[in-house]
N, C-alpha and C. Protein backbone atom coordinates (compact mmCIF):
# COMPACT_ATOMS: atom_id res chain seq x y z
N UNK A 1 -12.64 -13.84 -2.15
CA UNK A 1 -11.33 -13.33 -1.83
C UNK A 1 -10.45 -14.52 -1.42
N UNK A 2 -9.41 -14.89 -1.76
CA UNK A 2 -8.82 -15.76 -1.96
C UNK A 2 -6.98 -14.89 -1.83
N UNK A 3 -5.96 -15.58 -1.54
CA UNK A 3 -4.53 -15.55 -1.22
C UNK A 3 -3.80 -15.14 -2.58
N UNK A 4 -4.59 -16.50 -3.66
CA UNK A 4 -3.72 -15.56 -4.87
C UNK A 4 -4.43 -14.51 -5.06
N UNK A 5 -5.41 -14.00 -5.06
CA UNK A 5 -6.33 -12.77 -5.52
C UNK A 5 -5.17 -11.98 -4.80
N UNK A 6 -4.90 -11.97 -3.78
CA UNK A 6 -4.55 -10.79 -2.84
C UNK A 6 -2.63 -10.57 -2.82
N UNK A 7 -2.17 -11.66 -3.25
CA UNK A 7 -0.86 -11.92 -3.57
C UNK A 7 -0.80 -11.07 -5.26
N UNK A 8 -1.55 -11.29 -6.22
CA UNK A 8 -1.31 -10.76 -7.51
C UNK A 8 -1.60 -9.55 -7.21
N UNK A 9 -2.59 -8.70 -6.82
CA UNK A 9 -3.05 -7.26 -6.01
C UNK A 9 -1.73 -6.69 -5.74
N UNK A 10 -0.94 -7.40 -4.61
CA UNK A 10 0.15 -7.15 -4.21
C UNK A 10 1.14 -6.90 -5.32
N UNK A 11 1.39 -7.60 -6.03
CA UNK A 11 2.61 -7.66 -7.13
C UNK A 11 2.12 -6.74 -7.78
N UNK A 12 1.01 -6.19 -8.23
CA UNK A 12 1.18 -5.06 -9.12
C UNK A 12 1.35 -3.65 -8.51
N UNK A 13 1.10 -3.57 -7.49
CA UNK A 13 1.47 -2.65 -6.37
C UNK A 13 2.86 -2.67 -5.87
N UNK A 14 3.34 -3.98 -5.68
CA UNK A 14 5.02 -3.56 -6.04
C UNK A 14 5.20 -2.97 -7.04
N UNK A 15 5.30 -4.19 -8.07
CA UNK A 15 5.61 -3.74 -9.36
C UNK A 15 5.66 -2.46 -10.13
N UNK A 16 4.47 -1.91 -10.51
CA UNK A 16 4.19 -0.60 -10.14
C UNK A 16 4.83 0.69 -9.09
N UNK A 17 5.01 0.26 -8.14
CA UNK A 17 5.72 1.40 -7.17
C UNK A 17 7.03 1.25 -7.52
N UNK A 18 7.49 0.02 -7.64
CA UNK A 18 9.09 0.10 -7.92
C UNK A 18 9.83 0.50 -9.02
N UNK A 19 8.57 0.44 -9.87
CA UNK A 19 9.13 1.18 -11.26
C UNK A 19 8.22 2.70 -12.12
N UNK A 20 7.72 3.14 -10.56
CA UNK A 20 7.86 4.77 -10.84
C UNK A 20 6.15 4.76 -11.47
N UNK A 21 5.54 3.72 -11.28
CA UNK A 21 4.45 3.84 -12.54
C UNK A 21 3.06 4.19 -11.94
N UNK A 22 3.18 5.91 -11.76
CA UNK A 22 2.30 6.27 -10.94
C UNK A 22 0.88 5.81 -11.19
N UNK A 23 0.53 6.09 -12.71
CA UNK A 23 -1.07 5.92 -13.03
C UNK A 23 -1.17 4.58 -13.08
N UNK A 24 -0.73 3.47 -13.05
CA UNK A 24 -1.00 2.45 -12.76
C UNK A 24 -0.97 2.04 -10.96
N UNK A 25 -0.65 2.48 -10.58
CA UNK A 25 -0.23 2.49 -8.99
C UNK A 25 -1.86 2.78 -8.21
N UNK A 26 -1.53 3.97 -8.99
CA UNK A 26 -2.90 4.44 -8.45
C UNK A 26 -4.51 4.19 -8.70
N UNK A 27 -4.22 3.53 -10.74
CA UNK A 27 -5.37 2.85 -10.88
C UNK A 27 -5.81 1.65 -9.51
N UNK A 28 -4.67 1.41 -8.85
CA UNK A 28 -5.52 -0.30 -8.01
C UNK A 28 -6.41 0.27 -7.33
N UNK A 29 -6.40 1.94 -6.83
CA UNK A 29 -7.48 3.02 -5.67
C UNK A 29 -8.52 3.81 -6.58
N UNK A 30 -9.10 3.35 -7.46
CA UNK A 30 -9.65 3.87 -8.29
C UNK A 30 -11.01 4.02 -7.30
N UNK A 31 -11.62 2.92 -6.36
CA UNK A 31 -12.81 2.90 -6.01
C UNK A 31 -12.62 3.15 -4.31
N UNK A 32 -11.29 3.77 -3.94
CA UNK A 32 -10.77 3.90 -2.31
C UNK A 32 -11.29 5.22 -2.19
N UNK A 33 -12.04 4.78 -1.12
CA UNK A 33 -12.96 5.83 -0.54
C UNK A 33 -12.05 6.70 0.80
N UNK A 34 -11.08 5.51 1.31
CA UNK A 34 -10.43 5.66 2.42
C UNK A 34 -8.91 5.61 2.38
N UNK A 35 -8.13 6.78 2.35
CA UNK A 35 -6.50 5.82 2.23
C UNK A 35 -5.90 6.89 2.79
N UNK A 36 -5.20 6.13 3.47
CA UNK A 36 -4.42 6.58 5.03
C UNK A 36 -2.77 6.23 5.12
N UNK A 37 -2.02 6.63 4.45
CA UNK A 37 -0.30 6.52 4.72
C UNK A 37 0.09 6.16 6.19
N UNK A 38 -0.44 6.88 7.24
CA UNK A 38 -0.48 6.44 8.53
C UNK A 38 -1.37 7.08 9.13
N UNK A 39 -1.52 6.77 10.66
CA UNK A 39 -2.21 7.30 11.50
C UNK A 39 -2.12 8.68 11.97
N UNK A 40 -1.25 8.79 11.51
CA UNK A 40 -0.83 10.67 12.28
C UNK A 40 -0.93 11.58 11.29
N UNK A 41 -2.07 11.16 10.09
CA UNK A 41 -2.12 12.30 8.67
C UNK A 41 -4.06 12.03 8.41
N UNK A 42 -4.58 12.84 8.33
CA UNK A 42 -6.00 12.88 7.62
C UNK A 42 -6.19 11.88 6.68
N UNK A 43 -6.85 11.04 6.15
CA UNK A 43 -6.59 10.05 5.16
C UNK A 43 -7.70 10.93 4.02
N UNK A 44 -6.85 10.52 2.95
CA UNK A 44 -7.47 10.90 1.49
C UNK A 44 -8.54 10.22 1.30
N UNK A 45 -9.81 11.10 0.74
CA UNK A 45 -11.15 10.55 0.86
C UNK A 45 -11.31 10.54 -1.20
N UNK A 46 -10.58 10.89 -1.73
CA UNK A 46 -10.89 10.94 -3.52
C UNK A 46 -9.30 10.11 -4.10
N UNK A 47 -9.54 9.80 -5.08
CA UNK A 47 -8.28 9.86 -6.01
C UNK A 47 -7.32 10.82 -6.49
N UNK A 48 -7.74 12.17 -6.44
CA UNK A 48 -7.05 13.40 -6.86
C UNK A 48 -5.89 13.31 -5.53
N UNK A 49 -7.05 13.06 -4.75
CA UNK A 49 -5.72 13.44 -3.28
C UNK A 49 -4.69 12.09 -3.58
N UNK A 50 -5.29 11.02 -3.87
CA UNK A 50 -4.43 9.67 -3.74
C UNK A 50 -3.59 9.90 -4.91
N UNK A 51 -3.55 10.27 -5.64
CA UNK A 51 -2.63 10.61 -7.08
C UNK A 51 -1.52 11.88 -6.39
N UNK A 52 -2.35 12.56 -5.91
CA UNK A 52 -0.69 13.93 -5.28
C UNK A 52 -0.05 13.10 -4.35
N UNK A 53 -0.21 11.87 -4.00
CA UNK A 53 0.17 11.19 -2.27
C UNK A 53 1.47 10.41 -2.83
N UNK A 54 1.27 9.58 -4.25
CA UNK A 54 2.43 8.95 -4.63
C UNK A 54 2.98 9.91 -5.93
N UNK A 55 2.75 11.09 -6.17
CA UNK A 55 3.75 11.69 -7.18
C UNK A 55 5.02 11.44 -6.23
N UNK A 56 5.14 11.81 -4.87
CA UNK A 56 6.47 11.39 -4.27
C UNK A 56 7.26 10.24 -4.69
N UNK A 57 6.56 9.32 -4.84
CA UNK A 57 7.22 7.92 -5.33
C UNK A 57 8.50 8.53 -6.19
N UNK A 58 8.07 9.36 -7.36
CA UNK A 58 9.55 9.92 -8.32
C UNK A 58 10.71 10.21 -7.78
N UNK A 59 10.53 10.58 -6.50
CA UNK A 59 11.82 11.09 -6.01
C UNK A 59 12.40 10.11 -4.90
N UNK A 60 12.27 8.93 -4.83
CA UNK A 60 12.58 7.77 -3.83
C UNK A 60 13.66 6.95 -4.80
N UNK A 61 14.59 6.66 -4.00
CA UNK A 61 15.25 5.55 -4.74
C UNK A 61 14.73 4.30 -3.89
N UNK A 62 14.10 3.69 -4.26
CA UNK A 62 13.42 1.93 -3.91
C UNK A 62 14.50 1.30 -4.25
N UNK A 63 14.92 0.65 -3.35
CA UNK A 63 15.61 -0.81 -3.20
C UNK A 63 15.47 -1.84 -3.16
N UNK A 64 14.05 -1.88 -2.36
CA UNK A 64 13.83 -3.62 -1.97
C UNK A 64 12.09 -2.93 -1.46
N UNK A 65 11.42 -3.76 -2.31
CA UNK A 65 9.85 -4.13 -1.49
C UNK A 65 9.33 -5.58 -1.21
N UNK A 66 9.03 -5.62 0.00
CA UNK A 66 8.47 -7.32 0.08
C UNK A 66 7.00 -6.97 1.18
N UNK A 67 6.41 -7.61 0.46
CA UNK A 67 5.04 -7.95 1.23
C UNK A 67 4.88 -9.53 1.83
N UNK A 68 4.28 -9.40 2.84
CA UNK A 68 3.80 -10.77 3.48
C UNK A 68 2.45 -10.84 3.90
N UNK A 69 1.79 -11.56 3.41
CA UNK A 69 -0.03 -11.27 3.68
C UNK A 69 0.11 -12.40 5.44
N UNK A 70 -0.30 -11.39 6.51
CA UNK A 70 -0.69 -12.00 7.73
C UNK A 70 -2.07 -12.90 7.65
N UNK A 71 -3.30 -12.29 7.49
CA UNK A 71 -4.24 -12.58 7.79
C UNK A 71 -5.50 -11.67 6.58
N UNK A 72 -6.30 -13.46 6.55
CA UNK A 72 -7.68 -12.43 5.32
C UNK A 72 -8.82 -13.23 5.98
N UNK A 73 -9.67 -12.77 6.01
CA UNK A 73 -11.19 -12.03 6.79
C UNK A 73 -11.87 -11.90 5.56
N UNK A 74 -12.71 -12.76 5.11
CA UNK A 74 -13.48 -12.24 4.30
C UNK A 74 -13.02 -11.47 2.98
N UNK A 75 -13.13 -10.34 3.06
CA UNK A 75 -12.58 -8.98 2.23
C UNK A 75 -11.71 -8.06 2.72
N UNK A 76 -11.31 -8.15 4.04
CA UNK A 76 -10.18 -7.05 4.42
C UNK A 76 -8.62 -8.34 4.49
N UNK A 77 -7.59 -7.86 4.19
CA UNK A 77 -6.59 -8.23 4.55
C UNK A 77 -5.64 -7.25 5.14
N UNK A 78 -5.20 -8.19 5.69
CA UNK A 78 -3.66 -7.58 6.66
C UNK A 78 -2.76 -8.07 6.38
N UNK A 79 -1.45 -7.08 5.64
CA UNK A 79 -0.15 -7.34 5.42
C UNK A 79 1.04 -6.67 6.00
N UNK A 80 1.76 -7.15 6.15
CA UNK A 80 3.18 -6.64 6.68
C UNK A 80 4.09 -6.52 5.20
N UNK A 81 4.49 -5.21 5.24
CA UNK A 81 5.21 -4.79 4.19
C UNK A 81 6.52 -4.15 4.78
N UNK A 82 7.97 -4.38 3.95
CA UNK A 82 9.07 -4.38 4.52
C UNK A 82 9.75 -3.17 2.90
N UNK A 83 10.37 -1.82 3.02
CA UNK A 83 10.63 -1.46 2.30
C UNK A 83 11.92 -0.58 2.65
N UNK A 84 12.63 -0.66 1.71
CA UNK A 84 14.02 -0.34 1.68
C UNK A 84 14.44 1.17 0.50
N UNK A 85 14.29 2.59 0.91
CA UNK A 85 14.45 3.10 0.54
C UNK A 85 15.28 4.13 0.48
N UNK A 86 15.94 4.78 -0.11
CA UNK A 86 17.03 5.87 0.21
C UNK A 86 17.88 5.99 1.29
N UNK A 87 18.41 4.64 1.48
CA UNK A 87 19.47 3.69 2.22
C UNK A 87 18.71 3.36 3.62
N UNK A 88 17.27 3.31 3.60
CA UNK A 88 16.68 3.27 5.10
C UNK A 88 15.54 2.43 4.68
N UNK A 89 15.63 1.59 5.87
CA UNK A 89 14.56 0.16 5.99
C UNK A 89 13.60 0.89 6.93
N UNK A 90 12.32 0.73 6.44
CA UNK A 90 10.70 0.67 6.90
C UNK A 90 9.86 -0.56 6.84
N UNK A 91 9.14 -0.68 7.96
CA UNK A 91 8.57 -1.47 7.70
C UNK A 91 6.64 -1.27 8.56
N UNK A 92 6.00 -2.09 8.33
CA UNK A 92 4.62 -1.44 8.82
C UNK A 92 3.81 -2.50 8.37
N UNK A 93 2.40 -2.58 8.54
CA UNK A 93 1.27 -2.81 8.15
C UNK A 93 0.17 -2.81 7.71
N UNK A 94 -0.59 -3.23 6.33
CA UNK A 94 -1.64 -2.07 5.92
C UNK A 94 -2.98 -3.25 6.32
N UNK A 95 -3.68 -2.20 6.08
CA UNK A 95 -5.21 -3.04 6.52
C UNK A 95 -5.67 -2.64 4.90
N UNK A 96 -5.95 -3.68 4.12
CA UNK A 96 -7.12 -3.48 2.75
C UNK A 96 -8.22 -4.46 3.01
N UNK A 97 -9.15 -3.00 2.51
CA UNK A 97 -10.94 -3.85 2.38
C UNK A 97 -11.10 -4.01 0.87
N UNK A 98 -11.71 -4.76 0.36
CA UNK A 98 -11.94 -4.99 -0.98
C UNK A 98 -14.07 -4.80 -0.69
N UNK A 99 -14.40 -4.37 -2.23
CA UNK A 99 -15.61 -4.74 -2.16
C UNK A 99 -16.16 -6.01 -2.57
N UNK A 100 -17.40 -6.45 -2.92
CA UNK A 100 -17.49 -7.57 -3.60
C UNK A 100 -16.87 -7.50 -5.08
N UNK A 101 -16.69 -6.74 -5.87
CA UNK A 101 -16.02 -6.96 -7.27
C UNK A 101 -14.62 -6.83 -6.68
N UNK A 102 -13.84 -6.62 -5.97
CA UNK A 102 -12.94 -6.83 -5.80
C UNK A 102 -12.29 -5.73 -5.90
N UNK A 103 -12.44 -4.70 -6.06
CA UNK A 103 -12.04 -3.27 -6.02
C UNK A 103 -11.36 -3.07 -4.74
N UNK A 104 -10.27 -2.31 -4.57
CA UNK A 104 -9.69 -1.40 -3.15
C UNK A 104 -11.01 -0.57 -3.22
N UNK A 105 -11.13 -0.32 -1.61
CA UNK A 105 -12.16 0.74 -1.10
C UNK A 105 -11.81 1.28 -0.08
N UNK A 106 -10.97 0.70 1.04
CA UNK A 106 -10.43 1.11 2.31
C UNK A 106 -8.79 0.48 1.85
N UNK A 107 -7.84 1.83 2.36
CA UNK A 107 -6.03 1.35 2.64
C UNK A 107 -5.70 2.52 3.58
N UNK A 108 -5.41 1.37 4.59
CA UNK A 108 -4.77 1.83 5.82
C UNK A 108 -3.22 1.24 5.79
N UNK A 109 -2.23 2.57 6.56
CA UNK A 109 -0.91 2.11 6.73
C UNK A 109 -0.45 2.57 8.04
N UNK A 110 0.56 1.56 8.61
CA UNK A 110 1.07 1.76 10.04
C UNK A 110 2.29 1.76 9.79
N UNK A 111 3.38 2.59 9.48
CA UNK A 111 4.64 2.84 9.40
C UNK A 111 5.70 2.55 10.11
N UNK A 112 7.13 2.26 10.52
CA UNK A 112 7.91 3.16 11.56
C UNK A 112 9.27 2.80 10.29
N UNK A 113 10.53 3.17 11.47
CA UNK A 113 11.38 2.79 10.87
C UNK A 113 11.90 1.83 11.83
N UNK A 114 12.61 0.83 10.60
CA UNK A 114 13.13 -0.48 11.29
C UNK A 114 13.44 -0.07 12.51
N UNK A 115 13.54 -1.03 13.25
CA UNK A 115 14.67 -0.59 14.71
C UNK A 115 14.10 0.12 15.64
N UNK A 116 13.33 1.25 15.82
CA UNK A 116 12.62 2.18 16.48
C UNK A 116 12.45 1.38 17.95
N UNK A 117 11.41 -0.12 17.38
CA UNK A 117 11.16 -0.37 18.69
C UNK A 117 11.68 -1.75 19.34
N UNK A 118 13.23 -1.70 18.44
CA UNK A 118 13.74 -3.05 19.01
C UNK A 118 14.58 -2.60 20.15
């Protein structure tokens, strides 16, 4: 696991989200056992659930996505992601575990909206 590994990961996960492209979006969770939007929701244990989680994506107008990778551990990374949608800035942090082939297996997200806790 390596920075570009986890930087290109990233870009197709923008890429993908910003241009609506669910089954590719969702191919990167093909092997996520664990995925969690935030802390205050049950996290999806299959793909069926992770596929109904971003049909929402269709109805978002995306403005702006930027990721910043904090910190990588082995196989989990931690990023700070900054997103700009339907005239409102979010921003949060996800925790990804990769396996050894490099597959998503664990995605965790910590949400708010900008400002909340400035």
């Amino acid at each position: 696991m390596n920075k570009e590994f986890v930087n290109d990961w990233l870009n197709k996960l923008k890429d993908y989200w910003f241009n609506k492209d669910i089954d590719k979006a969702v191919s990167l969770f093909n092997k996520t056992t664990y995925y969690q939007e935030t802390p205050f929701m049950e996290p999806y244990t299959n793909i069926e659930e992770i596929r109904n989680e971003w049909e929402h994506v269709k109805d978002e107008n995306i403005q702006n996505i930027e990721f910043n990778v904090l910190a990588i551990d082995d196989n989990t990374v931690v990023v700070n992601w900054i997103l700009r949608q339907n005239n409102e800035d979010y921003d949060g942090i996800y925790e990804i575990r990769f396996d050894d082939n490099l597959d998503c297996i664990y995605f965790k997200s910590w949400e708010m909206t900008r400002g909340v806790y400035e």
